[in-house]
Protein backbone atom coordinates (compact mmCIF):
# COMPACT_ATOMS: atom_id res chain seq x y z
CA UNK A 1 -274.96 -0.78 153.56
CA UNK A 2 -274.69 0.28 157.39
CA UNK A 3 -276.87 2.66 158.52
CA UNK A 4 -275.19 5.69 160.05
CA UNK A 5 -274.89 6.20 163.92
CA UNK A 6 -276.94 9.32 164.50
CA UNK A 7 -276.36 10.72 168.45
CA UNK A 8 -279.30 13.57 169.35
CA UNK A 9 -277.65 15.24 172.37
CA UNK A 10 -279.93 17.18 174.80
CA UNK A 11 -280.57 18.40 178.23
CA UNK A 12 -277.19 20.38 179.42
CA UNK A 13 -276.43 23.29 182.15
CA UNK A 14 -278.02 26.02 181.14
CA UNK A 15 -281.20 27.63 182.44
CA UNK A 16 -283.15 26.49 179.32
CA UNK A 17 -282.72 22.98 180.03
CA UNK A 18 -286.05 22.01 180.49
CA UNK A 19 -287.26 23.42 177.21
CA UNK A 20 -284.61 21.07 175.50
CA UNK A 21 -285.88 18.27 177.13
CA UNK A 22 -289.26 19.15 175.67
CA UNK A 23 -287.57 19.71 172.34
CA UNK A 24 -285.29 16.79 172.25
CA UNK A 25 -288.69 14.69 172.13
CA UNK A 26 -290.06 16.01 168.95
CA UNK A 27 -286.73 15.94 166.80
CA UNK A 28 -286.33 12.36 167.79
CA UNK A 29 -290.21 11.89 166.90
CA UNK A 30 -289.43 13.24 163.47
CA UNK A 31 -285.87 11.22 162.73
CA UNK A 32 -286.44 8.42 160.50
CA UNK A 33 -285.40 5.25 162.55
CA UNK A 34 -285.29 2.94 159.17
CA UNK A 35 -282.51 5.04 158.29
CA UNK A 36 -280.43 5.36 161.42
CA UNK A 37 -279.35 3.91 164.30
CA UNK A 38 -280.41 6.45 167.13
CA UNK A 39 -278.56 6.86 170.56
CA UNK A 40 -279.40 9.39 172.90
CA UNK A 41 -277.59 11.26 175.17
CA UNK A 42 -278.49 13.10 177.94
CA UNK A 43 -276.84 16.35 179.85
CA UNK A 44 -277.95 16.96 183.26
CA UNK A 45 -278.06 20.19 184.93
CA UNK A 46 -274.94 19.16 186.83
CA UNK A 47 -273.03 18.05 183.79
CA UNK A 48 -273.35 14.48 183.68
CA UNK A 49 -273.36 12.85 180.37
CA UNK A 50 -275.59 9.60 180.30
CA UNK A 51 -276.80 7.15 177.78
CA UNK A 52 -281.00 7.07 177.23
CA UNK A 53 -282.69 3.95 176.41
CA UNK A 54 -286.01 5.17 174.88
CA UNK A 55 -287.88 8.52 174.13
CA UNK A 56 -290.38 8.02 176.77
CA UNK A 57 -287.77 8.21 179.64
CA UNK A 58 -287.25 12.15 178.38
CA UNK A 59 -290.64 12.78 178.44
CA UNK A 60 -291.18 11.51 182.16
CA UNK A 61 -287.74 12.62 183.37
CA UNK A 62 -286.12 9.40 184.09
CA UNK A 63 -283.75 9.52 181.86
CA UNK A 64 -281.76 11.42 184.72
CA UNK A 65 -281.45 7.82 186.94
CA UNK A 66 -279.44 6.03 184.02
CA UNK A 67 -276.28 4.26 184.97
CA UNK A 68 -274.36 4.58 182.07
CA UNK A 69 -271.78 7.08 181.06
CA UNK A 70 -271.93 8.28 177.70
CA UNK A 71 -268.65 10.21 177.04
CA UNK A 72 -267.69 11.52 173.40
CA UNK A 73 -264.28 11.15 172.84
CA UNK A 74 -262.12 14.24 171.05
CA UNK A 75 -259.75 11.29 169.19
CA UNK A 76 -260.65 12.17 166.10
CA UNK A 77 -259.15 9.23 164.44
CA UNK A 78 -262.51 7.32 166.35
CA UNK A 79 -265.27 9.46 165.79
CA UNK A 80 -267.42 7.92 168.66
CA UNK A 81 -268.33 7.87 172.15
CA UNK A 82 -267.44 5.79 175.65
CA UNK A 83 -270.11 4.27 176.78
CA UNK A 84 -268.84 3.36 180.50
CA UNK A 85 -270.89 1.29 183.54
CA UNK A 86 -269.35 0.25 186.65
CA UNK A 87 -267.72 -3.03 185.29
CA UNK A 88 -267.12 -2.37 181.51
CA UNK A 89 -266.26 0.23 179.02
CA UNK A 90 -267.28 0.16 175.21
CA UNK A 91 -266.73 2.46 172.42
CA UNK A 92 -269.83 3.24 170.24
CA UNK A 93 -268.56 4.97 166.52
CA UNK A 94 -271.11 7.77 166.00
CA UNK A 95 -271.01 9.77 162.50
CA UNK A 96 -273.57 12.54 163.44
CA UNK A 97 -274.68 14.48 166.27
CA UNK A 98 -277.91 16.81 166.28
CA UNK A 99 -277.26 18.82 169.21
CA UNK A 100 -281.13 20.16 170.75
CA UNK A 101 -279.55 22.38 173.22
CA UNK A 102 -280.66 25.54 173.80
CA UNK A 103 -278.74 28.12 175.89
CA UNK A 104 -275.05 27.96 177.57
CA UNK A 105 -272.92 25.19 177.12
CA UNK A 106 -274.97 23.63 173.69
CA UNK A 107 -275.53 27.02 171.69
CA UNK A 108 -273.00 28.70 172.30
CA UNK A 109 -270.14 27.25 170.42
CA UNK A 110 -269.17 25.17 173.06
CA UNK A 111 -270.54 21.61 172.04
CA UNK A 112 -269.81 22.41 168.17
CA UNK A 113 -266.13 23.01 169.37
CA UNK A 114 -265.94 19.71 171.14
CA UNK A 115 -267.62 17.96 167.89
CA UNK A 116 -264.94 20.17 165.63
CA UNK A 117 -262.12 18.65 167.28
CA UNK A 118 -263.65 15.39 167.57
CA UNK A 119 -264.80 15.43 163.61
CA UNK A 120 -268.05 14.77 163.77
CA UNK A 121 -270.69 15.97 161.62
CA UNK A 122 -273.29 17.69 163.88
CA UNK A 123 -276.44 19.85 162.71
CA UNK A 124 -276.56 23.30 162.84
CA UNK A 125 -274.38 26.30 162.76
CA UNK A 126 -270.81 26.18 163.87
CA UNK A 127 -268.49 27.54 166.59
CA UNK A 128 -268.11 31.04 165.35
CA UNK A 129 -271.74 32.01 164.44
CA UNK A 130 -272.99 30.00 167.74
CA UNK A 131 -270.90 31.89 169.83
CA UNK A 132 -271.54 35.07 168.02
CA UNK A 133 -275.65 34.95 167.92
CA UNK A 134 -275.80 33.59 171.74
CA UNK A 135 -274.06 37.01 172.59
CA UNK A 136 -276.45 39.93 172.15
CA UNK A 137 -273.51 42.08 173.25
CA UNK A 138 -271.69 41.04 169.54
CA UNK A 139 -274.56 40.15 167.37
CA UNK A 140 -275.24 43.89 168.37
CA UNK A 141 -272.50 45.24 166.43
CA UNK A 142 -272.17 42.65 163.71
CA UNK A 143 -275.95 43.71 162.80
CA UNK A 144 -274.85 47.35 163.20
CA UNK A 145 -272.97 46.80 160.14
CA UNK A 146 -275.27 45.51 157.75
CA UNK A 147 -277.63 48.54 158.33
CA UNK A 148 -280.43 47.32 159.51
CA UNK A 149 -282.50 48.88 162.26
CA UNK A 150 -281.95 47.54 165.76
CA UNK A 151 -283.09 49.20 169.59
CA UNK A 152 -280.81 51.42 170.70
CA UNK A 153 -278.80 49.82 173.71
CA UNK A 154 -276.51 50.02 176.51
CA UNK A 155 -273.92 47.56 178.08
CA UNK A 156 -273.58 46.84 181.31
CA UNK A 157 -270.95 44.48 182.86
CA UNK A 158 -271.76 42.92 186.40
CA UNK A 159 -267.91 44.08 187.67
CA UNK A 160 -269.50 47.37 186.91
CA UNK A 161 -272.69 47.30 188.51
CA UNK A 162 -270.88 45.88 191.81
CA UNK A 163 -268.26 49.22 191.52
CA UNK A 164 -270.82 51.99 190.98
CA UNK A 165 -274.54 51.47 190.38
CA UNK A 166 -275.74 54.46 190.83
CA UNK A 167 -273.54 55.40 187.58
CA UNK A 168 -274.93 52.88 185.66
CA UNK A 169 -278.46 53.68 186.91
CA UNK A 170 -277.94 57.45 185.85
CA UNK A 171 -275.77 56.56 181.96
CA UNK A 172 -279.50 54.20 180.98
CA UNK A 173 -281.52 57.22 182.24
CA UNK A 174 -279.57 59.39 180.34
CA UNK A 175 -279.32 57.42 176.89
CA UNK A 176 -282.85 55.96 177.01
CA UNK A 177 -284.82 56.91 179.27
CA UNK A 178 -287.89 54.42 180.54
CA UNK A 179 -289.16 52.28 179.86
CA UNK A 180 -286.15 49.75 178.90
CA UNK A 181 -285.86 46.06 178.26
CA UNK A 182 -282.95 44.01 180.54
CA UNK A 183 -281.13 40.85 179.54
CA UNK A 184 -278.29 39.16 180.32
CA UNK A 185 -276.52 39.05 176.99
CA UNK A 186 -276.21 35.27 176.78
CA UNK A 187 -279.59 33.29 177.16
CA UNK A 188 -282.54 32.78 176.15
CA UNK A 189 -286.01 31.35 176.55
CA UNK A 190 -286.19 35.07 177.84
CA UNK A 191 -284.80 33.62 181.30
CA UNK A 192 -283.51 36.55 183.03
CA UNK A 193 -285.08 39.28 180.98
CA UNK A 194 -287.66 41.96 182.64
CA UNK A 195 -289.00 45.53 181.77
CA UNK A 196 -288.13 48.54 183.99
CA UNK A 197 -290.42 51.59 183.60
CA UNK A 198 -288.62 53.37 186.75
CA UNK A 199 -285.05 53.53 188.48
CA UNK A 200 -286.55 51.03 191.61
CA UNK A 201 -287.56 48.34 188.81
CA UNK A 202 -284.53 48.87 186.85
CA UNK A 203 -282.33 48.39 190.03
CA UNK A 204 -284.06 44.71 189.99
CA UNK A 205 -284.04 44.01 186.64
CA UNK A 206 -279.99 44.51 186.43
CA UNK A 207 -279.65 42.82 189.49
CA UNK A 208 -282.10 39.76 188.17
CA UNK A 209 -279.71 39.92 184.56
CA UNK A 210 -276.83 39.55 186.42
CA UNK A 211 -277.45 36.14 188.53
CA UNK A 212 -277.39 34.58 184.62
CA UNK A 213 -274.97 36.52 182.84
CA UNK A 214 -271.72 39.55 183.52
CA UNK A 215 -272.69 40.71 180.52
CA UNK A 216 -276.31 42.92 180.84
CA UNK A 217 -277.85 44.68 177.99
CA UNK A 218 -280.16 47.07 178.39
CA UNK A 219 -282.49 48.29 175.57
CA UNK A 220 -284.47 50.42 174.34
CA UNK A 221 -288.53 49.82 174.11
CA UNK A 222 -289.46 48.96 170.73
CA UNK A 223 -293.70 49.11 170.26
CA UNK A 224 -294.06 46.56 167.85
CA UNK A 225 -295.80 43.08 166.63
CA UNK A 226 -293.38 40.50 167.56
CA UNK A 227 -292.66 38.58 164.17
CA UNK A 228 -290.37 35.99 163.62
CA UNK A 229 -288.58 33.85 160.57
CA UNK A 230 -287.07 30.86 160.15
CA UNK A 231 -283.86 30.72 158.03
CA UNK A 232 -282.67 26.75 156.95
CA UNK A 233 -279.93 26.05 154.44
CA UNK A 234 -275.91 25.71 154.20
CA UNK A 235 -274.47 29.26 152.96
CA UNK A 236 -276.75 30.06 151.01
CA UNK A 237 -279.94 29.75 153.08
CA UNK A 238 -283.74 30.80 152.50
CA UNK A 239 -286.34 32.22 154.94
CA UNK A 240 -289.40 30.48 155.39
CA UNK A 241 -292.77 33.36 155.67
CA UNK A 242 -293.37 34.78 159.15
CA UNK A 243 -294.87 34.26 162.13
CA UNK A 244 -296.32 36.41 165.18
CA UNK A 245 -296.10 36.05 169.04
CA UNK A 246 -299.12 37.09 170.59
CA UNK A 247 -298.46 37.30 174.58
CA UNK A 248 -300.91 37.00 177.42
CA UNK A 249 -298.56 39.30 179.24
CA UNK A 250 -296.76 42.75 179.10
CA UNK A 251 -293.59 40.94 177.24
CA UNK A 252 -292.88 37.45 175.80
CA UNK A 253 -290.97 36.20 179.05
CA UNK A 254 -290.37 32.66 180.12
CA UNK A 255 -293.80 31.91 181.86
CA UNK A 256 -295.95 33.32 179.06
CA UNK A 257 -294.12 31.70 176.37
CA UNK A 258 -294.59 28.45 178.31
CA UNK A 259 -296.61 28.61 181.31
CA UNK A 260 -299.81 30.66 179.78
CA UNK A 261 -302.11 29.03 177.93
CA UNK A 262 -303.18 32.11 176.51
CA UNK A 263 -300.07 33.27 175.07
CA UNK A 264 -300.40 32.60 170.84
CA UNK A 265 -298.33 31.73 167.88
CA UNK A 266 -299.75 31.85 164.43
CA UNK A 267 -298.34 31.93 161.25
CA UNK A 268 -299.00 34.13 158.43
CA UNK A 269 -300.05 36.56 160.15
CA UNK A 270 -301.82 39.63 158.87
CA UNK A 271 -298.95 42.02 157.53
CA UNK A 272 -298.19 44.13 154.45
CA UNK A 273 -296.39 41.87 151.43
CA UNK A 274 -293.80 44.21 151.50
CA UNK A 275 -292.70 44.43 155.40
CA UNK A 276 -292.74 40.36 155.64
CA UNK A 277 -290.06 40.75 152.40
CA UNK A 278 -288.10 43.63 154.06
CA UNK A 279 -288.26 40.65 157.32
CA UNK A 280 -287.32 37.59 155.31
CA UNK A 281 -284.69 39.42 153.53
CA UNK A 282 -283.20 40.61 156.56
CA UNK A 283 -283.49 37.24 158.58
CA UNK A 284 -281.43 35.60 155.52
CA UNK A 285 -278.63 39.06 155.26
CA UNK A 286 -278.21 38.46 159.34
CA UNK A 287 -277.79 34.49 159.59
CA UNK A 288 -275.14 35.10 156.47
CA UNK A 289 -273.82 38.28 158.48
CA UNK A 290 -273.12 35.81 161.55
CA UNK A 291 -272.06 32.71 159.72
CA UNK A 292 -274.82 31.05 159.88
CA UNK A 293 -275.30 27.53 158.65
CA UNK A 294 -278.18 24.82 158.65
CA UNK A 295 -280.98 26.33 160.52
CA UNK A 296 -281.51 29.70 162.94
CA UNK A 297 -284.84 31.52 163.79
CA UNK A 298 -284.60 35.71 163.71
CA UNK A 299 -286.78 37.55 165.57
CA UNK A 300 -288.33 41.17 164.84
CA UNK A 301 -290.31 43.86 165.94
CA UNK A 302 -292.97 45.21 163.61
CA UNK A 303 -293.37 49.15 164.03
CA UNK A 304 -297.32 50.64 163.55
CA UNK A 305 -295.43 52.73 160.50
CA UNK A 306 -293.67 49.34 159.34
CA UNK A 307 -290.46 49.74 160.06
CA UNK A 308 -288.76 46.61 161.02
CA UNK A 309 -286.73 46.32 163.86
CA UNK A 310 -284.36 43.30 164.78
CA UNK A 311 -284.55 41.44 168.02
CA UNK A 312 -282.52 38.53 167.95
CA UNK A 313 -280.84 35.64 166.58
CA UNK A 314 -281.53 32.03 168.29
CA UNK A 315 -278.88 29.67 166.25
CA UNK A 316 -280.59 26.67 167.94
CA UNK A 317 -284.04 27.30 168.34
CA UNK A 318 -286.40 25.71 169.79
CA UNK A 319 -288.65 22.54 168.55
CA UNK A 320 -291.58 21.87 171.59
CA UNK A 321 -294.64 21.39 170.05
CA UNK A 322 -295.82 25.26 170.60
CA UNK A 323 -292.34 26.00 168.73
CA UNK A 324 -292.32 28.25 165.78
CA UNK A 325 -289.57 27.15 163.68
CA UNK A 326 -291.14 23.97 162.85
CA UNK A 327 -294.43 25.61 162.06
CA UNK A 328 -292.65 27.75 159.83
CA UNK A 329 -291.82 25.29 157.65
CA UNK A 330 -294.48 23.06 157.95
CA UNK A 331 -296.98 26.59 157.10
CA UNK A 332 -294.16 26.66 154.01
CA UNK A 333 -294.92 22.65 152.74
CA UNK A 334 -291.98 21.00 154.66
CA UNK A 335 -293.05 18.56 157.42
CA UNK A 336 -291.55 17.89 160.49
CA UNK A 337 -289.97 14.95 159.22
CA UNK A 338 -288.52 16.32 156.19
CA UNK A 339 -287.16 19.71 157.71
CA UNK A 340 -285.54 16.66 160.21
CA UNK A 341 -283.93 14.93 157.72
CA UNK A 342 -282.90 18.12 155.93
CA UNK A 343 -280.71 19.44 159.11
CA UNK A 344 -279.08 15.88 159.04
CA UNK A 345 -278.63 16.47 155.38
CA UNK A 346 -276.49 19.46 155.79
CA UNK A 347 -274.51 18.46 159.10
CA UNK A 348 -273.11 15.82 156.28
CA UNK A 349 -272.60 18.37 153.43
CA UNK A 350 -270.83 20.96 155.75
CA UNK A 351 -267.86 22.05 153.70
């Protein structure tokens, strides 16, 4: 029997493509290569789709010099990819993708579309909840629905914020007060995101939101732990337990979730049985809420009084080694390598 043609795409456009190119590394680590043929292809920031020859050209960046094209082609009656060099052109079949692309253009519904089309199994959730969980604007008022406790916010659109600032300045003053939390509604890696505790820093903070997104939201301050929970499964998922950030800074931004050595993650963290229940049941009601499928990591605040608070959805989340989903499930019993061969599991059984 052949052994299936398994493509792990990575890289892409968005401003998180550095952290998939440190997560495209470990899922390929984990991918068992006696039971697939592996290509890999990757996206660079200026859109260019090329074929990698080995893991070690991610991991030292020259992947990016490649001279071949790798192109997936929307025929679904091929299921494959062009694989094009200066001289030649040759069609590879592929029969699953595992997309490790975090941000614009990978999760937000944009690859899974191309794959729909193309009828390709790929891992992970599809084009509706994608698109829905990478905007904060709409997750917002999905999660609204299913009762569960969320900040208090406050859109802003960039058209807006061009036409009358002062407006919008005075409406956040007005509904929250300070201090607030800023982010453009669709990214992550908290690019773009910054605390305002007075009308001069929240005049920067929209401004900062705005060079990544037209859509702003600004939130309320929640005091809380920051716990998280990993959700894996078709439509009928199950939460792993919980885990905690613990930041070297003010807030979990970009540089200390990456760049700060002293910024923490552990697992099981000290918490009242019931409040991790109330999180892991509400991690599981929120991924089905959004149409989730195969894997998605929800993020909480922890109040001092234990109320539970929801942060976020990430439907593609990320897998570098200081990652929590995979040390969610590996805290739960399930190694990297079988949580790996799990997602490819249920990119196949997708109904």
């Amino acid at each position: 029997m052949n052994k299936p043609n398994l493509a792990v795409v990575f890289g892409g456009q968005s401003s998180e493509h550095d952290i998939s190119c440190l997560s495209a590394p470990n899922v390929i680590d984990h991918i068992d290569k006696e039971k697939y043929n592996l290509y890999l292809i990757g996206i660079t920031k200026e859109g260019h789709w090329v074929l990698v020859d080995k893991v070690e050209d991610i991991r030292d960046g020259s992947w990016r010099n490649s001279q071949i094209s790798a192109v997936l082609s929307l025929d679904a009656t091929k299921k494959g990819m062009y694989l094009i060099t200066e001289d030649k052109t040759a069609f590879q079949p592929l029969d699953v993708v595992f997309p490790v692309l975090h941000g614009l253009w990978g999760e937000d519904g944009t690859i899974q579309g191309i794959l729909e089309m193309a009828k390709i199994p790929y891992v992970g959730c599809g084009v509706l909840a994608s698109a829905v969980s990478m905007d904060k604007f709409v997750t917002k008022e999905l999660v609204s629905r299913l009762g569960i406790r969320q900040a208090a916010f406050v859109p802003v659109l960039r058209e807006q914020l061009e036409k009358d600032e002062e407006a919008i300045l005075a409406r956040v003053e007005k509904e929250l007060g300070y201090p607030v939390f800023v982010k453009p509604s669709r990214a992550g890696s908290s690019c773009g995101v910054n605390k305002a505790v007075d009308r001069a820093s929240l005049r920067f903070a929209l401004s900062e939101a705005s060079q990544h997104d037209r859509k702003i939201l600004v939130e309320e301050m929640i005091v809380g732990r920051e716990i998280e929970c990993a959700v894996l499964g078709g439509y009928e998922a199950k939460a792993s337990g919980v885990g905690e950030i613990l930041s070297a800074a003010d807030f979990y931004d970009f540089d200390a979730k990456y760049n700060n050595a002293d910024s923490r993650t552990i697992v099981d963290p000290d918490l009242p049985k019931d409040v991790v229940e109330r999180v892991r049941e509400s991690a599981v009601r929120i991924f089905a809420g959004v149409d989730g499928y195969g894997l998605s990591r929800v993020d909480f605040f922890v109040k001092a009084d234990g109320e539970v608070v929801f942060n976020e959805i990430n439907t593609l989340p990320g897998f570098t080694a200081i990652s929590m989903y995979p040390m969610l499930w590996e805290q739960r019993g399930v190694s990297k390598d079988e949580l790996v061969e799990e997602l490819i599991r249920l990119a196949f059984a997708r109904p």
